[in-house]
PDB file of N, CA and C in Angstrom:
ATOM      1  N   UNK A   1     -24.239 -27.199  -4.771  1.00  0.00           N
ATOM      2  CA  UNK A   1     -24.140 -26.064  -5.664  1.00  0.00           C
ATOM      3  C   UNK A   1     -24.806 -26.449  -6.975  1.00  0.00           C
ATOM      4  N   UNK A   2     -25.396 -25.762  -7.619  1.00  0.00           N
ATOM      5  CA  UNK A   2     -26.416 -26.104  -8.805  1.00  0.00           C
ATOM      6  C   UNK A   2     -26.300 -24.488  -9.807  1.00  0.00           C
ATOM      7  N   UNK A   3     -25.996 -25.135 -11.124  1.00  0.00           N
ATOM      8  CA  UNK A   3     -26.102 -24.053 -12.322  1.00  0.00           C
ATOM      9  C   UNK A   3     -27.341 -23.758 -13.264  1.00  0.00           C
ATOM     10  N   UNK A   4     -27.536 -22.544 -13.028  1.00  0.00           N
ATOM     11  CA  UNK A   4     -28.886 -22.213 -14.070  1.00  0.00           C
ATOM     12  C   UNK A   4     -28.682 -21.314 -14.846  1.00  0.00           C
ATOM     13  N   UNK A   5     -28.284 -21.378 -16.063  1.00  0.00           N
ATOM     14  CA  UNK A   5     -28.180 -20.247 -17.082  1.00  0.00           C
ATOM     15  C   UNK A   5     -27.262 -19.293 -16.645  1.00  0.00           C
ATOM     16  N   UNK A   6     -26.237 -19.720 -16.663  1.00  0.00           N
ATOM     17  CA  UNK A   6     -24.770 -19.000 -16.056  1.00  0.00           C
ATOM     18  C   UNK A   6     -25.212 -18.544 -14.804  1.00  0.00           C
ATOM     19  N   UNK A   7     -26.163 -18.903 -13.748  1.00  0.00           N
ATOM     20  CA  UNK A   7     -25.992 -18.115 -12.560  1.00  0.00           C
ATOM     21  C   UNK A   7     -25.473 -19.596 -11.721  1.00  0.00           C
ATOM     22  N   UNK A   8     -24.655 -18.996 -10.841  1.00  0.00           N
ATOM     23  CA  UNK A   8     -24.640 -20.300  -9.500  1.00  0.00           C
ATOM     24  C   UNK A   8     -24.783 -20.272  -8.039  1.00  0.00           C
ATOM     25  N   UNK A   9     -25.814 -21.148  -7.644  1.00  0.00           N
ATOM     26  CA  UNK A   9     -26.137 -20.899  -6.378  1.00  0.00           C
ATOM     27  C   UNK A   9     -25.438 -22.169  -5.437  1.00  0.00           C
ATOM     28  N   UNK A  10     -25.603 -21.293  -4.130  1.00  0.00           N
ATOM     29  CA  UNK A  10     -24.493 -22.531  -3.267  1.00  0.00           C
ATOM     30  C   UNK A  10     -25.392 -22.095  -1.927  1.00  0.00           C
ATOM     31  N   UNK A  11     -24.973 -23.386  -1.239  1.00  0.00           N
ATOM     32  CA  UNK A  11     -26.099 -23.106  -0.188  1.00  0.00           C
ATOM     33  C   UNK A  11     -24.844 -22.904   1.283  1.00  0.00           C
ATOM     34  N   UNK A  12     -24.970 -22.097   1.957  1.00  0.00           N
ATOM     35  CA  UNK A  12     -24.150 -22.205   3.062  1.00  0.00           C
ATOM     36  C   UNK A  12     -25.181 -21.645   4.422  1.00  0.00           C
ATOM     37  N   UNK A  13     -24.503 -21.955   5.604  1.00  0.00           N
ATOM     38  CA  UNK A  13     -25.338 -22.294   6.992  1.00  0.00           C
ATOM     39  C   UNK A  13     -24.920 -20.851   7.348  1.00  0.00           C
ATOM     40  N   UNK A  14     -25.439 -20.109   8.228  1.00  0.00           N
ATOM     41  CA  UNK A  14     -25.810 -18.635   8.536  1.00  0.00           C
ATOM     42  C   UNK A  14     -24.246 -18.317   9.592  1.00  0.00           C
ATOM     43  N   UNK A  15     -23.068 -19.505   9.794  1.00  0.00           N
ATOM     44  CA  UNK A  15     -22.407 -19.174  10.342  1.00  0.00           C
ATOM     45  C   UNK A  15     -21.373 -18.775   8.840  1.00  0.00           C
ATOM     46  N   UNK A  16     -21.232 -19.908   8.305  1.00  0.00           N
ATOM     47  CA  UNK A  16     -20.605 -19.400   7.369  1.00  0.00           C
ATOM     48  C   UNK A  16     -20.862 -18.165   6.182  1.00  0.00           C
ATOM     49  N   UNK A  17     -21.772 -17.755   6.435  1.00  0.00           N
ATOM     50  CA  UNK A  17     -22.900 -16.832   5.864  1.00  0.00           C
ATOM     51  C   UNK A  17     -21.668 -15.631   7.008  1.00  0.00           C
ATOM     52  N   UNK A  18     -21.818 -15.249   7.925  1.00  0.00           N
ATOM     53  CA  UNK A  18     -21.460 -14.670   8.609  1.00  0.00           C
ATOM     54  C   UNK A  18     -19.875 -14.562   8.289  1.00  0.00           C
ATOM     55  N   UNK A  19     -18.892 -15.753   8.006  1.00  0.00           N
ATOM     56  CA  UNK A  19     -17.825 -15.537   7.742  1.00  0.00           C
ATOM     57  C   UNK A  19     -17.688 -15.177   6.407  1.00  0.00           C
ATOM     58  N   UNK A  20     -17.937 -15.369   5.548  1.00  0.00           N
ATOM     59  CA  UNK A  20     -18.120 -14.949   4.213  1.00  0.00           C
ATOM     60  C   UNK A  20     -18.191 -13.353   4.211  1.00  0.00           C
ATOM     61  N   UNK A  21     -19.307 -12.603   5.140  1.00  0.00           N
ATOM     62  CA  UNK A  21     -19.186 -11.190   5.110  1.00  0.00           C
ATOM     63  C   UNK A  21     -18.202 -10.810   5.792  1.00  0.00           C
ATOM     64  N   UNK A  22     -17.490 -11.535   7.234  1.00  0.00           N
ATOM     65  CA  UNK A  22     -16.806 -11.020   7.360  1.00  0.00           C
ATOM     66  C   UNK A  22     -15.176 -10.704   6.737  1.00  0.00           C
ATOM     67  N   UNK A  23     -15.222 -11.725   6.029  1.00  0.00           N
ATOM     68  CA  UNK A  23     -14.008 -11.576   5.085  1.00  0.00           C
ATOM     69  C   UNK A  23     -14.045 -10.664   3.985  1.00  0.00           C
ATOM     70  N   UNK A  24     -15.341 -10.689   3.743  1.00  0.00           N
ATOM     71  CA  UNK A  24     -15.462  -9.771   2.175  1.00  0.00           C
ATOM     72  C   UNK A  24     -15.076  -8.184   2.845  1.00  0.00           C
ATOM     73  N   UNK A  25     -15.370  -7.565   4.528  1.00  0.00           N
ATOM     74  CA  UNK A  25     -15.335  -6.488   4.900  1.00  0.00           C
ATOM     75  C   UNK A  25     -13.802  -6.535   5.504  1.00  0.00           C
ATOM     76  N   UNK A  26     -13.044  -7.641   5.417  1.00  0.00           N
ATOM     77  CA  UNK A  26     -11.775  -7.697   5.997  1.00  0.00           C
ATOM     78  C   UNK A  26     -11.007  -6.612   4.570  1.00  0.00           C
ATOM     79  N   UNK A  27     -11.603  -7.706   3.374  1.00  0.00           N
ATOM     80  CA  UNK A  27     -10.913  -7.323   2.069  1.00  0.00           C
ATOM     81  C   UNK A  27     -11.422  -5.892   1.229  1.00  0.00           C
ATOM     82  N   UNK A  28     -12.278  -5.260   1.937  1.00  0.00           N
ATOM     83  CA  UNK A  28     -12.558  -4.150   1.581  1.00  0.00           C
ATOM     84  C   UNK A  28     -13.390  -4.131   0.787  1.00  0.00           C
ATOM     85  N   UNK A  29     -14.510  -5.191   0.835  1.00  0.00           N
ATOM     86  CA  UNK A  29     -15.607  -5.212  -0.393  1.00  0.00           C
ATOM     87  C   UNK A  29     -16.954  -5.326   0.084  1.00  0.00           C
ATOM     88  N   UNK A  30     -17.350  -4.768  -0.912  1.00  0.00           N
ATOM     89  CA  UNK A  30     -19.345  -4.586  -0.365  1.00  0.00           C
ATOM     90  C   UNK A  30     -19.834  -5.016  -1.464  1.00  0.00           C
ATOM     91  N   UNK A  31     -19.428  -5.468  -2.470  1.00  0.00           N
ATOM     92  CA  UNK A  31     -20.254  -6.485  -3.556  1.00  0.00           C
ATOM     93  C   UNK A  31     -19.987  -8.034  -2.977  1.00  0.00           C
ATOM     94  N   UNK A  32     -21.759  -8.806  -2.766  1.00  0.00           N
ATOM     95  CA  UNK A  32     -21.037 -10.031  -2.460  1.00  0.00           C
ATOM     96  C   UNK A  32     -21.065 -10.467  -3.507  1.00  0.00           C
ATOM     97  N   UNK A  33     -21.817 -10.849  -4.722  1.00  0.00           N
ATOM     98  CA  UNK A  33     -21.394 -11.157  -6.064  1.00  0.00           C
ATOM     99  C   UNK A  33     -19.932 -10.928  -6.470  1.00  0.00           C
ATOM    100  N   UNK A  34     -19.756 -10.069  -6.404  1.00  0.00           N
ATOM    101  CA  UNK A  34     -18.260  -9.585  -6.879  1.00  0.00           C
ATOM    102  C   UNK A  34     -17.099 -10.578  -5.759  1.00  0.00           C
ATOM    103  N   UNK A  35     -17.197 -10.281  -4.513  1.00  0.00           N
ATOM    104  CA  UNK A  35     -15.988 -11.319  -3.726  1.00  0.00           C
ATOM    105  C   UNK A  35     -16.131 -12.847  -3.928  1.00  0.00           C
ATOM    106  N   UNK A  36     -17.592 -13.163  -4.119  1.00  0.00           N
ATOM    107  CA  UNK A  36     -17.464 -14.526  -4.339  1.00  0.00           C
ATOM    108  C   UNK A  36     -16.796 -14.905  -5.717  1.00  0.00           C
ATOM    109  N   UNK A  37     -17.192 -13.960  -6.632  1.00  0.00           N
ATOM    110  CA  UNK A  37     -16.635 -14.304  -7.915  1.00  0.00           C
ATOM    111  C   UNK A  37     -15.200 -14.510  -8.136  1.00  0.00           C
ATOM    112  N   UNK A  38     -14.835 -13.708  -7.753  1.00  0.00           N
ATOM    113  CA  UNK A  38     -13.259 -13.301  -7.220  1.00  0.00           C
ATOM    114  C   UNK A  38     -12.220 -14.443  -6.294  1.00  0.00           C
ATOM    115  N   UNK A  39     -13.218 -14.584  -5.525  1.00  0.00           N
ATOM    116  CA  UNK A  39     -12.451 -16.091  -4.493  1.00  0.00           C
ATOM    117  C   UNK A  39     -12.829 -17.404  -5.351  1.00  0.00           C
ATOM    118  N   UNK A  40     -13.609 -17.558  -6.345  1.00  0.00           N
ATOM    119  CA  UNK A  40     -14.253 -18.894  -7.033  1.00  0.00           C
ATOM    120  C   UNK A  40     -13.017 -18.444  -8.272  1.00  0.00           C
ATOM    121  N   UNK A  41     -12.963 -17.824  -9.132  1.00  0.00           N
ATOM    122  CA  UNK A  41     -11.688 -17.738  -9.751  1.00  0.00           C
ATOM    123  C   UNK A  41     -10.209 -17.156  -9.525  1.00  0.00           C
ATOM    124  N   UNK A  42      -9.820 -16.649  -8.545  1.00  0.00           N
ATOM    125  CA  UNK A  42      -8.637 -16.443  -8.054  1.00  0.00           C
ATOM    126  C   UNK A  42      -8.102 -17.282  -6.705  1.00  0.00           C
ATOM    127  N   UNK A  43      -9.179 -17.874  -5.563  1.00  0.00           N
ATOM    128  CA  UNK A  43      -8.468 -18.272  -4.835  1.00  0.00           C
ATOM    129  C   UNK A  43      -8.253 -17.659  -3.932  1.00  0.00           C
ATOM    130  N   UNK A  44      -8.362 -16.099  -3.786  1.00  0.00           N
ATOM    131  CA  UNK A  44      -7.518 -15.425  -2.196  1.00  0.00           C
ATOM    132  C   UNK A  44      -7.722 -14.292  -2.798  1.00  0.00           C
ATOM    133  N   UNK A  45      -7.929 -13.182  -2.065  1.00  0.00           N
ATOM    134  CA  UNK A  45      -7.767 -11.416  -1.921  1.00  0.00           C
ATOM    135  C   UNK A  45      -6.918 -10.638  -0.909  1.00  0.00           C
ATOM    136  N   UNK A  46      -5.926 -10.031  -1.888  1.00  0.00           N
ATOM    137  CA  UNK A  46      -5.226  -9.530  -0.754  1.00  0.00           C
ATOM    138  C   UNK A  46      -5.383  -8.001  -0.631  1.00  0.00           C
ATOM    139  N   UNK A  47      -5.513  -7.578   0.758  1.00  0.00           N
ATOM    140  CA  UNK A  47      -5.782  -6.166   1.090  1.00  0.00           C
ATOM    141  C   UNK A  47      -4.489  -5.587   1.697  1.00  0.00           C
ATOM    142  N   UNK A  48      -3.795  -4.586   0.940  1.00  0.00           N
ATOM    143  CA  UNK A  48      -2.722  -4.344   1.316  1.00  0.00           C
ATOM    144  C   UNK A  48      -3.230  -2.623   1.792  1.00  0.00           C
ATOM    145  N   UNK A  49      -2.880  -2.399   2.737  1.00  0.00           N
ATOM    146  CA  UNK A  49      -2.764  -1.491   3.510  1.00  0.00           C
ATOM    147  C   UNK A  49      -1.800  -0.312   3.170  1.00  0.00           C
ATOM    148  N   UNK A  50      -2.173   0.850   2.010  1.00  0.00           N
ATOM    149  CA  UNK A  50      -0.807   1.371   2.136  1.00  0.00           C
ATOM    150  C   UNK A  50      -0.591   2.978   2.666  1.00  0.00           C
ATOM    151  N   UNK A  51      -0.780   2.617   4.259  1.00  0.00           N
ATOM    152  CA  UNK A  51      -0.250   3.751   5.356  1.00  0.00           C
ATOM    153  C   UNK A  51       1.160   4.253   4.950  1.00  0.00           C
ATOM    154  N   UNK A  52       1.823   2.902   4.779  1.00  0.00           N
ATOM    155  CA  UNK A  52       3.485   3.237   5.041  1.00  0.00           C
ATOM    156  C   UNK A  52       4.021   3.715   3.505  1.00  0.00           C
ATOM    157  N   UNK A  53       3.240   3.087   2.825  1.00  0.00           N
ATOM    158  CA  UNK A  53       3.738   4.004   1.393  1.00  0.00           C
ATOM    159  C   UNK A  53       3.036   5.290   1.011  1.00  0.00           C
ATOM    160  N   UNK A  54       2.527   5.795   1.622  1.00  0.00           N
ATOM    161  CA  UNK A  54       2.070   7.215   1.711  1.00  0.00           C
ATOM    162  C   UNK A  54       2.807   7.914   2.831  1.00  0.00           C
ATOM    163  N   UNK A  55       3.140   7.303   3.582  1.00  0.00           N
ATOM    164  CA  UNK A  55       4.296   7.917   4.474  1.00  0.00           C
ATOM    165  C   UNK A  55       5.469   7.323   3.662  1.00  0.00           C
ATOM    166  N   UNK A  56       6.279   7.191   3.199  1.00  0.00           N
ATOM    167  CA  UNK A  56       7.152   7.482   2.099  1.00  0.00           C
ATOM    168  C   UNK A  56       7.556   8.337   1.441  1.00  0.00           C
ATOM    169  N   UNK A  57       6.068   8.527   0.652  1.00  0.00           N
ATOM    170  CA  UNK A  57       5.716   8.997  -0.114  1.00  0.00           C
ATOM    171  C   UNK A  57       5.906  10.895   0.220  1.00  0.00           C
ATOM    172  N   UNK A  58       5.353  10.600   1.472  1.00  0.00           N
ATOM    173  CA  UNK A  58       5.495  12.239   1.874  1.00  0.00           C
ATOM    174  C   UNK A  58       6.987  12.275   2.691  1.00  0.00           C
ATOM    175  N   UNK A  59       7.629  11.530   2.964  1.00  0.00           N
ATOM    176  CA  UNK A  59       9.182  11.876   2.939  1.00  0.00           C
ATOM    177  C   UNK A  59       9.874  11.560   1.985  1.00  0.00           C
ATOM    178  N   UNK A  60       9.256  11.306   0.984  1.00  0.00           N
ATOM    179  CA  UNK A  60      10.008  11.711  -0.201  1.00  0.00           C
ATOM    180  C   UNK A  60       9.966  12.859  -1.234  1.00  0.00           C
ATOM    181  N   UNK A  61       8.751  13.651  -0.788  1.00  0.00           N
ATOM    182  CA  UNK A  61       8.240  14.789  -1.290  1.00  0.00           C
ATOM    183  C   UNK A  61       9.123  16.014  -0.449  1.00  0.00           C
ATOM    184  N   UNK A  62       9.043  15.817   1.232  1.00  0.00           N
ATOM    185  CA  UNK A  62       9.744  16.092   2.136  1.00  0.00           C
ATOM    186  C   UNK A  62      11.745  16.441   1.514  1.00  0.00           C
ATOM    187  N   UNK A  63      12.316  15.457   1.051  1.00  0.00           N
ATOM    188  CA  UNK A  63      13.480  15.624   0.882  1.00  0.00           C
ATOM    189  C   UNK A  63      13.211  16.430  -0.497  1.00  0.00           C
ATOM    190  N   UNK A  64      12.735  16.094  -1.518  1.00  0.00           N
ATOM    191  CA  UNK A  64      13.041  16.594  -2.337  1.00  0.00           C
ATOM    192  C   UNK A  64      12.657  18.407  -2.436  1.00  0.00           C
ATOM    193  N   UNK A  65      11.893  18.538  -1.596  1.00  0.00           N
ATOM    194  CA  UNK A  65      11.774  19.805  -1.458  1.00  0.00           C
ATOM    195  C   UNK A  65      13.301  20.555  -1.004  1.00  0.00           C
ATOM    196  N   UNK A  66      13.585  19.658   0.375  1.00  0.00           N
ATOM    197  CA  UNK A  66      14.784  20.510   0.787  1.00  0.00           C
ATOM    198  C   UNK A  66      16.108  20.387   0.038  1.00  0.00           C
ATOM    199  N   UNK A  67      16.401  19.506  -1.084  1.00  0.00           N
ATOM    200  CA  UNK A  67      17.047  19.384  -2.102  1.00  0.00           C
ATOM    201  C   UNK A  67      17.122  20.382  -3.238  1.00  0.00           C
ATOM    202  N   UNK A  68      15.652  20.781  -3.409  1.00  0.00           N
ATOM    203  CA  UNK A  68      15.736  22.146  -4.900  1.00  0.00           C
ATOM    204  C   UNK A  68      16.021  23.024  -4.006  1.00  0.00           C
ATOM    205  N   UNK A  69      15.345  23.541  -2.303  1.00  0.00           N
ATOM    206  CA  UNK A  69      15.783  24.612  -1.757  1.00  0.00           C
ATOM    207  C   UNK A  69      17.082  24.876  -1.517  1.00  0.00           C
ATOM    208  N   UNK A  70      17.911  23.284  -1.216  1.00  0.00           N
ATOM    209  CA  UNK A  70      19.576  23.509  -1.218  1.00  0.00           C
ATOM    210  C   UNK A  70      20.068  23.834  -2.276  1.00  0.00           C
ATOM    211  N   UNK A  71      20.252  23.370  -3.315  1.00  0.00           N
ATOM    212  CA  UNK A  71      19.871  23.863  -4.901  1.00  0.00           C
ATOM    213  C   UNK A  71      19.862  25.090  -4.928  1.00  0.00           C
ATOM    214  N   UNK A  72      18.659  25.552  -4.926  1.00  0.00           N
ATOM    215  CA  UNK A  72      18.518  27.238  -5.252  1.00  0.00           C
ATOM    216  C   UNK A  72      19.518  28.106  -4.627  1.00  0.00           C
ATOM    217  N   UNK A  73      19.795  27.705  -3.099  1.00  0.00           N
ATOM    218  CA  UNK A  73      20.365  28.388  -2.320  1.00  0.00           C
ATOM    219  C   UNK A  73      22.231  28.436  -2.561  1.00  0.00           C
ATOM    220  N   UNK A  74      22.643  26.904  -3.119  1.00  0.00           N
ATOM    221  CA  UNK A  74      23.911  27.003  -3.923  1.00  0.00           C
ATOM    222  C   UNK A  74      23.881  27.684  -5.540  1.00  0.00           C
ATOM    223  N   UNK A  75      22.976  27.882  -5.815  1.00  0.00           N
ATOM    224  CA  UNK A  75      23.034  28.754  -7.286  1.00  0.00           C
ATOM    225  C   UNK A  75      23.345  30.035  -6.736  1.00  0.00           C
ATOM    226  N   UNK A  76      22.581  30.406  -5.710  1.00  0.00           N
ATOM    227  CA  UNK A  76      22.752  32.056  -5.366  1.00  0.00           C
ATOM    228  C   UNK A  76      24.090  32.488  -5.001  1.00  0.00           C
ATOM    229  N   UNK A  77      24.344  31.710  -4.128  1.00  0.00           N
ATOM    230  CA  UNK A  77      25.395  32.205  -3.080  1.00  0.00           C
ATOM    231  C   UNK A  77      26.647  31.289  -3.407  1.00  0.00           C
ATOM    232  N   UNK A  78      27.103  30.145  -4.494  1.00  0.00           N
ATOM    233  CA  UNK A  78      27.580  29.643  -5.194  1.00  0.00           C
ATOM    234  C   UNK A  78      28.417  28.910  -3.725  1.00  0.00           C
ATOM    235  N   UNK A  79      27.615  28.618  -2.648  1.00  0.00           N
ATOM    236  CA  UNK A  79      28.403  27.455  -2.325  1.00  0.00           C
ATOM    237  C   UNK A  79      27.375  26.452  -1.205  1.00  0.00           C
ATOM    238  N   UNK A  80      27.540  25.608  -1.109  1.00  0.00           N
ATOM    239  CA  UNK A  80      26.469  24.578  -0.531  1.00  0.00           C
ATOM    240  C   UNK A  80      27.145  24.109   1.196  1.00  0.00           C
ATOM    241  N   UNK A  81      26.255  23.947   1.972  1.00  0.00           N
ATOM    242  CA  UNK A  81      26.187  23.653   3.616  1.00  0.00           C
ATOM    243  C   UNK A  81      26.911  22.600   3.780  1.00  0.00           C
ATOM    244  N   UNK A  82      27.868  21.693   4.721  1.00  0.00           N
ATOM    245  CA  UNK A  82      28.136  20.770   4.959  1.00  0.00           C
ATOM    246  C   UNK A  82      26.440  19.751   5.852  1.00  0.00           C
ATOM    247  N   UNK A  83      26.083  20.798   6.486  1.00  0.00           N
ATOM    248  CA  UNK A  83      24.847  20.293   7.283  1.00  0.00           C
ATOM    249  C   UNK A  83      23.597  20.007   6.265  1.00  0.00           C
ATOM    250  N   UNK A  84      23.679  21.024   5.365  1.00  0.00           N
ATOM    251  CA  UNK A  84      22.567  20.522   4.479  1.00  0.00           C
ATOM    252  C   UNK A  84      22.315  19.162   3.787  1.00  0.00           C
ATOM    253  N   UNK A  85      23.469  18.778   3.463  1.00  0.00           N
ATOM    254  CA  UNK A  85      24.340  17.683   2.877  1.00  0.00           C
ATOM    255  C   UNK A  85      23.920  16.570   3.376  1.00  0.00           C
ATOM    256  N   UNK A  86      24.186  16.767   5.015  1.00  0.00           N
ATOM    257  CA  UNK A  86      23.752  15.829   5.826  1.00  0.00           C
ATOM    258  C   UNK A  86      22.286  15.365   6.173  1.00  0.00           C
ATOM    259  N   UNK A  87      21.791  16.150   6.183  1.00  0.00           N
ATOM    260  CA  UNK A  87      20.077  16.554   6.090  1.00  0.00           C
ATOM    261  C   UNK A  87      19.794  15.491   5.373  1.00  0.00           C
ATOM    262  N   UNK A  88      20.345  15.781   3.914  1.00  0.00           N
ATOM    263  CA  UNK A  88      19.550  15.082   2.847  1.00  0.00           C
ATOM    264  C   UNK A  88      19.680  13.830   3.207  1.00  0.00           C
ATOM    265  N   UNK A  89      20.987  13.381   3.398  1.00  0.00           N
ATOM    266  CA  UNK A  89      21.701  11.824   3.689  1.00  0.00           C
ATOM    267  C   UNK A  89      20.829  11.313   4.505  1.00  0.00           C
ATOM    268  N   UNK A  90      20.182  12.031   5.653  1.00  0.00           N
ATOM    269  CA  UNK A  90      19.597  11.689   6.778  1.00  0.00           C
ATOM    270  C   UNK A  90      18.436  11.154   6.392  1.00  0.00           C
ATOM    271  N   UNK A  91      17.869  12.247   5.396  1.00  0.00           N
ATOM    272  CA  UNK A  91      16.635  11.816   4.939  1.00  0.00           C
ATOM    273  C   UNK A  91      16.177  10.599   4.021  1.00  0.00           C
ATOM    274  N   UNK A  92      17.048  10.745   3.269  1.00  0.00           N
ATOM    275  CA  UNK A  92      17.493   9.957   2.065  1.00  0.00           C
ATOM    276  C   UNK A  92      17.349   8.328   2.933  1.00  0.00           C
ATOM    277  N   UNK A  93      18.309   8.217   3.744  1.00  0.00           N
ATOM    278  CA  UNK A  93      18.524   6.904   4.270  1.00  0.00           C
ATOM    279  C   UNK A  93      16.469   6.363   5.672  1.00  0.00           C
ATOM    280  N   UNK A  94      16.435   7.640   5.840  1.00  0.00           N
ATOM    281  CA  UNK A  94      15.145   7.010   6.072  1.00  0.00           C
ATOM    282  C   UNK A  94      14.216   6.301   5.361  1.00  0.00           C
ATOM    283  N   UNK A  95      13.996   7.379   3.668  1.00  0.00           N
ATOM    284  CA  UNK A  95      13.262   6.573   3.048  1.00  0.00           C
ATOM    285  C   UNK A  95      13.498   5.151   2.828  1.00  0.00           C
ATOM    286  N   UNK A  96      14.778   4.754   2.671  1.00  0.00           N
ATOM    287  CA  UNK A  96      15.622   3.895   2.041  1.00  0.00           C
ATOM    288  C   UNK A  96      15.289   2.838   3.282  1.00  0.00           C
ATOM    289  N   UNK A  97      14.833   2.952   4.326  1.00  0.00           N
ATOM    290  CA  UNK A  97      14.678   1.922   5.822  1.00  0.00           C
ATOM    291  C   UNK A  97      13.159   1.564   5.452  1.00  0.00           C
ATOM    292  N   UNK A  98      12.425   2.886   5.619  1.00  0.00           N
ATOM    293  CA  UNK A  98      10.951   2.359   5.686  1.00  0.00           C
ATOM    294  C   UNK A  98      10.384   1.840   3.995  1.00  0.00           C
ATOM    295  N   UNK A  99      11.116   1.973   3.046  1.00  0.00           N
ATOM    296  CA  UNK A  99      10.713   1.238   1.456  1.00  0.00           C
ATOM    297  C   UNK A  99      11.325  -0.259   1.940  1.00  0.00           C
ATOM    298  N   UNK A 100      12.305  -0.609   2.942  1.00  0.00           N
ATOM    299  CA  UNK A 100      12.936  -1.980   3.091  1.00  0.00           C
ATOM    300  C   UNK A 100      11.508  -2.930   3.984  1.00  0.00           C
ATOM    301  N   UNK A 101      11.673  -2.158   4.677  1.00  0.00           N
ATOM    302  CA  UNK A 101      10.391  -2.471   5.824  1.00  0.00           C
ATOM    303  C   UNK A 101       9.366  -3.176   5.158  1.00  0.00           C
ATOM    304  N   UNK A 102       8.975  -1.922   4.157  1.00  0.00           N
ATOM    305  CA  UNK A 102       7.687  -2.213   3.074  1.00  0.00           C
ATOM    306  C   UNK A 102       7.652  -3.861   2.209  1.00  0.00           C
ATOM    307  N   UNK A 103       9.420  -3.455   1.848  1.00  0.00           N
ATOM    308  CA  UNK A 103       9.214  -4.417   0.915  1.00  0.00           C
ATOM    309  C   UNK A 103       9.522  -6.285   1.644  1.00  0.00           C
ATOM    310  N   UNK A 104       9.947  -5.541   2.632  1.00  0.00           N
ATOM    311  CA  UNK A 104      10.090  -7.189   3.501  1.00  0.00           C
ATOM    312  C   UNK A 104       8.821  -7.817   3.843  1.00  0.00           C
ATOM    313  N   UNK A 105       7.840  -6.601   4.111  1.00  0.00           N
ATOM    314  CA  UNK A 105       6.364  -7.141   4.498  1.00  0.00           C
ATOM    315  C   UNK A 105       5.694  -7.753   3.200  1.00  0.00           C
ATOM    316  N   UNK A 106       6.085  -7.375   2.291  1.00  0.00           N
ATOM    317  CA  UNK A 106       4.909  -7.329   0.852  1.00  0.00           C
ATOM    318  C   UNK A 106       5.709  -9.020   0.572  1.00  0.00           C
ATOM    319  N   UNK A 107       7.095  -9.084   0.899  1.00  0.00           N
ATOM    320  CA  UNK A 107       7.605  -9.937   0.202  1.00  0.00           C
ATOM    321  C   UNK A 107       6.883 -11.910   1.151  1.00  0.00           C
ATOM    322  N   UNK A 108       6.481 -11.347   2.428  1.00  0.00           N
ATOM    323  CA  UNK A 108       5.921 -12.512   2.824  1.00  0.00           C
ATOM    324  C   UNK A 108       4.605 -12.603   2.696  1.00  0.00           C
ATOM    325  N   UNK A 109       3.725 -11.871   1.679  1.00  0.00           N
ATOM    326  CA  UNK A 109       2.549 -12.569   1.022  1.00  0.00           C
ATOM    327  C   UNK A 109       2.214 -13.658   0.441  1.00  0.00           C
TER     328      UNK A 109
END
């Protein structure tokens, strides 16, 4: 590896050439300047995937909808569902499984 006026060049063999892109496309990047820079001062890139917090996300949008509609519907009629109740609980405790899930995965990074 050799420095010229803040640039640095490194010489690697066309296999590792090959792993190098394929990691940079593991981590979601298309600058190779930029990933090398990134792995030469940080060490590691992590690509977190977030399917499951957008599915959350929309059962949590999910409950809270049927929460103002239970809501509205006990303002009107001044009394609230035993089943509705349950609904929410139901829902409620899903989010509360798949944010555990989440956070058990994130926590073995």
């Amino acid at each position: 590896m050799s420095r010229q006026g803040g640039m640095v060049y490194a010489r690697v063999t066309p296999e590792e050439w090959d792993l190098i892109r394929e990691r940079m496309r593991e981590a979601g990047m298309t600058n190779t300047s930029a990933y090398i820079r990134k792995m030469a001062l940080n060490g590691y890139v992590i690509n977190v995937d977030l399917g499951d917090v957008k599915e959350v996300l929309r059962l949590l949008r999910i409950n809270s909808n049927n929460l103002n509609q239970y809501a509205k519907r006990a303002n009107e009629t001044g009394s609230i569902y035993e089943a509705d109740i349950k609904d929410l609980q139901k829902g409620h405790q899903e989010i509360l499984a798949r944010m555990g899930e989440i956070l058990e995965r994130l926590s073995s990074i």
